[in-house]
N, C-alpha and C. Protein backbone atom coordinates (compact mmCIF):
# COMPACT_ATOMS: atom_id res chain seq x y z
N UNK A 1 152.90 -147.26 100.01
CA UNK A 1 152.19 -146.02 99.77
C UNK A 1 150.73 -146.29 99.39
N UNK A 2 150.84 -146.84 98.61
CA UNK A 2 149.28 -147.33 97.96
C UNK A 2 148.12 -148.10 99.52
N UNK A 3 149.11 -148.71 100.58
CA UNK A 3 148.29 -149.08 101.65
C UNK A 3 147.65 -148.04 102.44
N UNK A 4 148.27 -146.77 102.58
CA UNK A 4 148.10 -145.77 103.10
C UNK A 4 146.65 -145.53 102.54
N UNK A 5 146.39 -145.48 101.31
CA UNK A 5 145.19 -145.40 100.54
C UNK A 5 143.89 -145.86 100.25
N UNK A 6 144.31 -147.42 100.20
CA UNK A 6 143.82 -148.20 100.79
C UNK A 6 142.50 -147.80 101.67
N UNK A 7 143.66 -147.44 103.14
CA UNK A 7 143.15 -147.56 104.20
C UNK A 7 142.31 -146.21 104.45
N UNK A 8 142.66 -145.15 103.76
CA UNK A 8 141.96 -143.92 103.66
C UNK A 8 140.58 -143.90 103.13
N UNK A 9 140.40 -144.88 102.24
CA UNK A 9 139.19 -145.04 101.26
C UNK A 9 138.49 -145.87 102.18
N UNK A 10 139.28 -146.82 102.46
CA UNK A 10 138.15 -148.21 103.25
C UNK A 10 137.25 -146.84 104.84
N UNK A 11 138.05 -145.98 105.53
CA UNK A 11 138.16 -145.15 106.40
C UNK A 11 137.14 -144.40 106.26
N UNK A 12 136.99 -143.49 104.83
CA UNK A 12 136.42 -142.42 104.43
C UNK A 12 134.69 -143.06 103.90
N UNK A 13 135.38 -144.20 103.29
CA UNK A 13 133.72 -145.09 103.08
C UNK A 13 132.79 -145.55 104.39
N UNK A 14 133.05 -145.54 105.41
CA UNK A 14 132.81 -145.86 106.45
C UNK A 14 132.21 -144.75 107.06
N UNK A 15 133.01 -143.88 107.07
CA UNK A 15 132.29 -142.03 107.96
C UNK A 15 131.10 -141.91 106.56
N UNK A 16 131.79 -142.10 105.28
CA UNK A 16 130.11 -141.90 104.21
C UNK A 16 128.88 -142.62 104.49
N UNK A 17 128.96 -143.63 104.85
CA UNK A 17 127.79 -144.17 105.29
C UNK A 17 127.36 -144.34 106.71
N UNK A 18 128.03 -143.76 107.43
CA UNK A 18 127.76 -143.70 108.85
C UNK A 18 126.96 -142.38 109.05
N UNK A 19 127.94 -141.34 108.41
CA UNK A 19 127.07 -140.08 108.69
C UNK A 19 126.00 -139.64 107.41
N UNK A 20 125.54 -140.41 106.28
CA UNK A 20 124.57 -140.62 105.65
C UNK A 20 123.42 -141.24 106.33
N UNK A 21 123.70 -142.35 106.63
CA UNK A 21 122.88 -142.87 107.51
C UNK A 21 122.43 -142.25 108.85
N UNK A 22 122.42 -141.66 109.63
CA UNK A 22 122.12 -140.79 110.76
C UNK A 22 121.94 -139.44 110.34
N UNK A 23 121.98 -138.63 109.15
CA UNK A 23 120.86 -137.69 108.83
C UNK A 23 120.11 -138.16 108.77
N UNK A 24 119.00 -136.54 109.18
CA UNK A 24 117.13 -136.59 109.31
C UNK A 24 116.76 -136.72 107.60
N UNK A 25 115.86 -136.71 106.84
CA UNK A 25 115.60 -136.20 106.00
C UNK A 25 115.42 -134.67 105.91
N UNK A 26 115.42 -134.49 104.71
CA UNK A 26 115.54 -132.64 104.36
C UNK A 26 114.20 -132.01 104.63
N UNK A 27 113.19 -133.15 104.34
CA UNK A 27 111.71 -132.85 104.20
C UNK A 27 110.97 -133.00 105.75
N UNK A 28 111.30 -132.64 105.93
CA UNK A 28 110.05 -132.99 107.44
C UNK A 28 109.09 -132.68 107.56
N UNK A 29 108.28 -131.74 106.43
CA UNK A 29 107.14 -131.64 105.70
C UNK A 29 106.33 -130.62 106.85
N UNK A 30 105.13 -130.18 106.92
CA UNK A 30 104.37 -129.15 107.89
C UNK A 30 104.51 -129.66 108.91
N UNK A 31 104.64 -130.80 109.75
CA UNK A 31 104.88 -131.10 111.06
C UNK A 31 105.86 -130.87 111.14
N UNK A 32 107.09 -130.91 110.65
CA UNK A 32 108.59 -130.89 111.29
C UNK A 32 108.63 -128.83 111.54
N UNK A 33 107.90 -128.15 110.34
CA UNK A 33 108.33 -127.09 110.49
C UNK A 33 107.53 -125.92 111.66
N UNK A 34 106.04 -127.09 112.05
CA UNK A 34 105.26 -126.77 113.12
C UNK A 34 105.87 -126.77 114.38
N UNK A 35 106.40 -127.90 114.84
CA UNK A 35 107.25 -128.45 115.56
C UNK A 35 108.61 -127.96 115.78
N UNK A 36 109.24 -126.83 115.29
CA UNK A 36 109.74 -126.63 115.65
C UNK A 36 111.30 -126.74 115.01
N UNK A 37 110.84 -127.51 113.91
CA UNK A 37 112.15 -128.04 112.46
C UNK A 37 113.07 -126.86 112.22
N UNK A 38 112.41 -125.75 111.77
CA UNK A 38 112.88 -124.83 110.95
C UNK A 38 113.66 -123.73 111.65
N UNK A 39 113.32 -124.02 112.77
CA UNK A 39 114.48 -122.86 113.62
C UNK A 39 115.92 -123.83 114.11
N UNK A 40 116.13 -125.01 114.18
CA UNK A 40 117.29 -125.44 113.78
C UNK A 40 117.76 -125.30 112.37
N UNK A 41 117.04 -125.29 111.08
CA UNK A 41 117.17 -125.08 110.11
C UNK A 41 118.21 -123.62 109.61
N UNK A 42 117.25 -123.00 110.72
CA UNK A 42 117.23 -121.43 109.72
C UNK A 42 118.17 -120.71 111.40
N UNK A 43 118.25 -121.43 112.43
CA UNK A 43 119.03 -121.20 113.66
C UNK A 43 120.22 -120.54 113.36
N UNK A 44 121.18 -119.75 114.14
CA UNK A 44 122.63 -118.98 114.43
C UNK A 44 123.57 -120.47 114.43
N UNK A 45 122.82 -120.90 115.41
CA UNK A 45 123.91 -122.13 115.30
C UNK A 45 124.01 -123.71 114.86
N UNK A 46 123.55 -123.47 113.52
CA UNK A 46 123.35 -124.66 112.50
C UNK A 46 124.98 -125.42 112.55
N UNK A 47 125.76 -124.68 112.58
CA UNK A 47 126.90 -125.23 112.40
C UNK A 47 127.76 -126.38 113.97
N UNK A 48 126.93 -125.28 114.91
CA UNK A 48 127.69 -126.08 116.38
C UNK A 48 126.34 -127.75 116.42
N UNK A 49 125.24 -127.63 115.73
CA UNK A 49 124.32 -129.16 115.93
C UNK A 49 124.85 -130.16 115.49
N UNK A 50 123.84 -130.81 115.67
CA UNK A 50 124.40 -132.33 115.23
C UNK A 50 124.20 -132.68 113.82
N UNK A 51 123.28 -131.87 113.48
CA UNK A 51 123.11 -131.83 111.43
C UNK A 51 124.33 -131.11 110.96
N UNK A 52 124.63 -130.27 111.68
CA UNK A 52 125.49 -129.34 110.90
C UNK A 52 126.93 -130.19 111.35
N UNK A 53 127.58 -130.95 112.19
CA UNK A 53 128.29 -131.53 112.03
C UNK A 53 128.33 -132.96 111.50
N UNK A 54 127.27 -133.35 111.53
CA UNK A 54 127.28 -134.25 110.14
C UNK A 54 127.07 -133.70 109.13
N UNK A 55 126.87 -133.10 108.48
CA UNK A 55 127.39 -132.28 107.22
C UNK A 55 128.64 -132.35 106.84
N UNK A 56 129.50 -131.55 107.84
CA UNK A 56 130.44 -131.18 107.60
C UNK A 56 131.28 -132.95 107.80
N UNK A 57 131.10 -133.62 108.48
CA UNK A 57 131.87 -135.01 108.22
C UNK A 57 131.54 -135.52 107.04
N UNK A 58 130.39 -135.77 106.73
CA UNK A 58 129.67 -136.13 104.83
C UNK A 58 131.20 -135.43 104.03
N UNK A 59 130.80 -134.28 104.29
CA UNK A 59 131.63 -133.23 102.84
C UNK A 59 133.05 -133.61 103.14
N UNK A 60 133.49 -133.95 104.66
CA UNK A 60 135.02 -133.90 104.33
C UNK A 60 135.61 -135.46 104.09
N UNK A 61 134.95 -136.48 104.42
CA UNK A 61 135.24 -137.67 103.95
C UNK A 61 134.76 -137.89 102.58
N UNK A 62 133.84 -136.85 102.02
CA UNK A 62 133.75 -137.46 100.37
C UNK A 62 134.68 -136.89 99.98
N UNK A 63 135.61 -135.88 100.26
CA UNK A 63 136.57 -135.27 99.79
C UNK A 63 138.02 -136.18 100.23
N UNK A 64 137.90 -136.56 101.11
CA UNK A 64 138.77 -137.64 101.21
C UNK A 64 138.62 -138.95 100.13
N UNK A 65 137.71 -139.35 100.61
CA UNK A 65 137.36 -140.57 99.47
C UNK A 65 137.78 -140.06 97.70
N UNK A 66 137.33 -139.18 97.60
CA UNK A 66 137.15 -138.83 96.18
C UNK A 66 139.25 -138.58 95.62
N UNK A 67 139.85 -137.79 96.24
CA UNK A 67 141.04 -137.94 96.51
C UNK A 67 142.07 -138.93 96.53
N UNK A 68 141.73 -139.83 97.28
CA UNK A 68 142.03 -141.31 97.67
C UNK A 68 142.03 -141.99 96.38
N UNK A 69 140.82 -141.80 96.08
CA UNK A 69 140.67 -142.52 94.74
C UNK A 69 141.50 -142.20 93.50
N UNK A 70 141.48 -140.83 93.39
CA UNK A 70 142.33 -140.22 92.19
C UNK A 70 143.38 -140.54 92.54
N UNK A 71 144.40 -140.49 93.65
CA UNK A 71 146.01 -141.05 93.61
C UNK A 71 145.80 -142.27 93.51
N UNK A 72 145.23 -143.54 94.23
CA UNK A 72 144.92 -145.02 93.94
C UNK A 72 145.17 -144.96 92.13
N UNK A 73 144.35 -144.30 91.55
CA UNK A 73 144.02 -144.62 89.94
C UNK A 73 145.96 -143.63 89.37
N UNK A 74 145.97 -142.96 90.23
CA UNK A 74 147.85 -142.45 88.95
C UNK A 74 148.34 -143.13 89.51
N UNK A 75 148.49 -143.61 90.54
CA UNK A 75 149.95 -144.53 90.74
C UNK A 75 149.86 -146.12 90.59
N UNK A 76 148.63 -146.21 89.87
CA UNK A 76 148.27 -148.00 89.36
C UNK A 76 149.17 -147.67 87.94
């Protein structure tokens, strides 16, 4: 049981820094929002991009990870 966990954490640490690493920064400062930044930002479909699904992988593997961890620590 505990391998299962293990392997969830080693799993979930991996999508955390994968999809940490391949976000833009938040700031893209007057050029990004000249350019054209802010209507993906402030866009209908933030959620179907590629920010908005890395987001949503960030949030659900820290929720994995974070999880993982709490059963790892009650059943030690």
């Amino acid at each position: 049981m505990t391998i299962l966990f293990y392997i969830l954490i080693v799993i979930a640490s991996l999508a955390l820094i994968a999809s940490i690493l391949l976000q833009s920064g938040k700031s893209a400062g007057l050029s990004g929002s000249i350019g054209g930044g802010a209507e993906s930002i402030w866009g209908k479909s933030k959620g179907r991009s590629y920010e908005g699904i890395l987001s949503k992988v960030t949030t659900v593997s820290a929720i994995v990870f974070v999880i993982s961890a709490l059963v790892l620590t009650a059943l030690q």
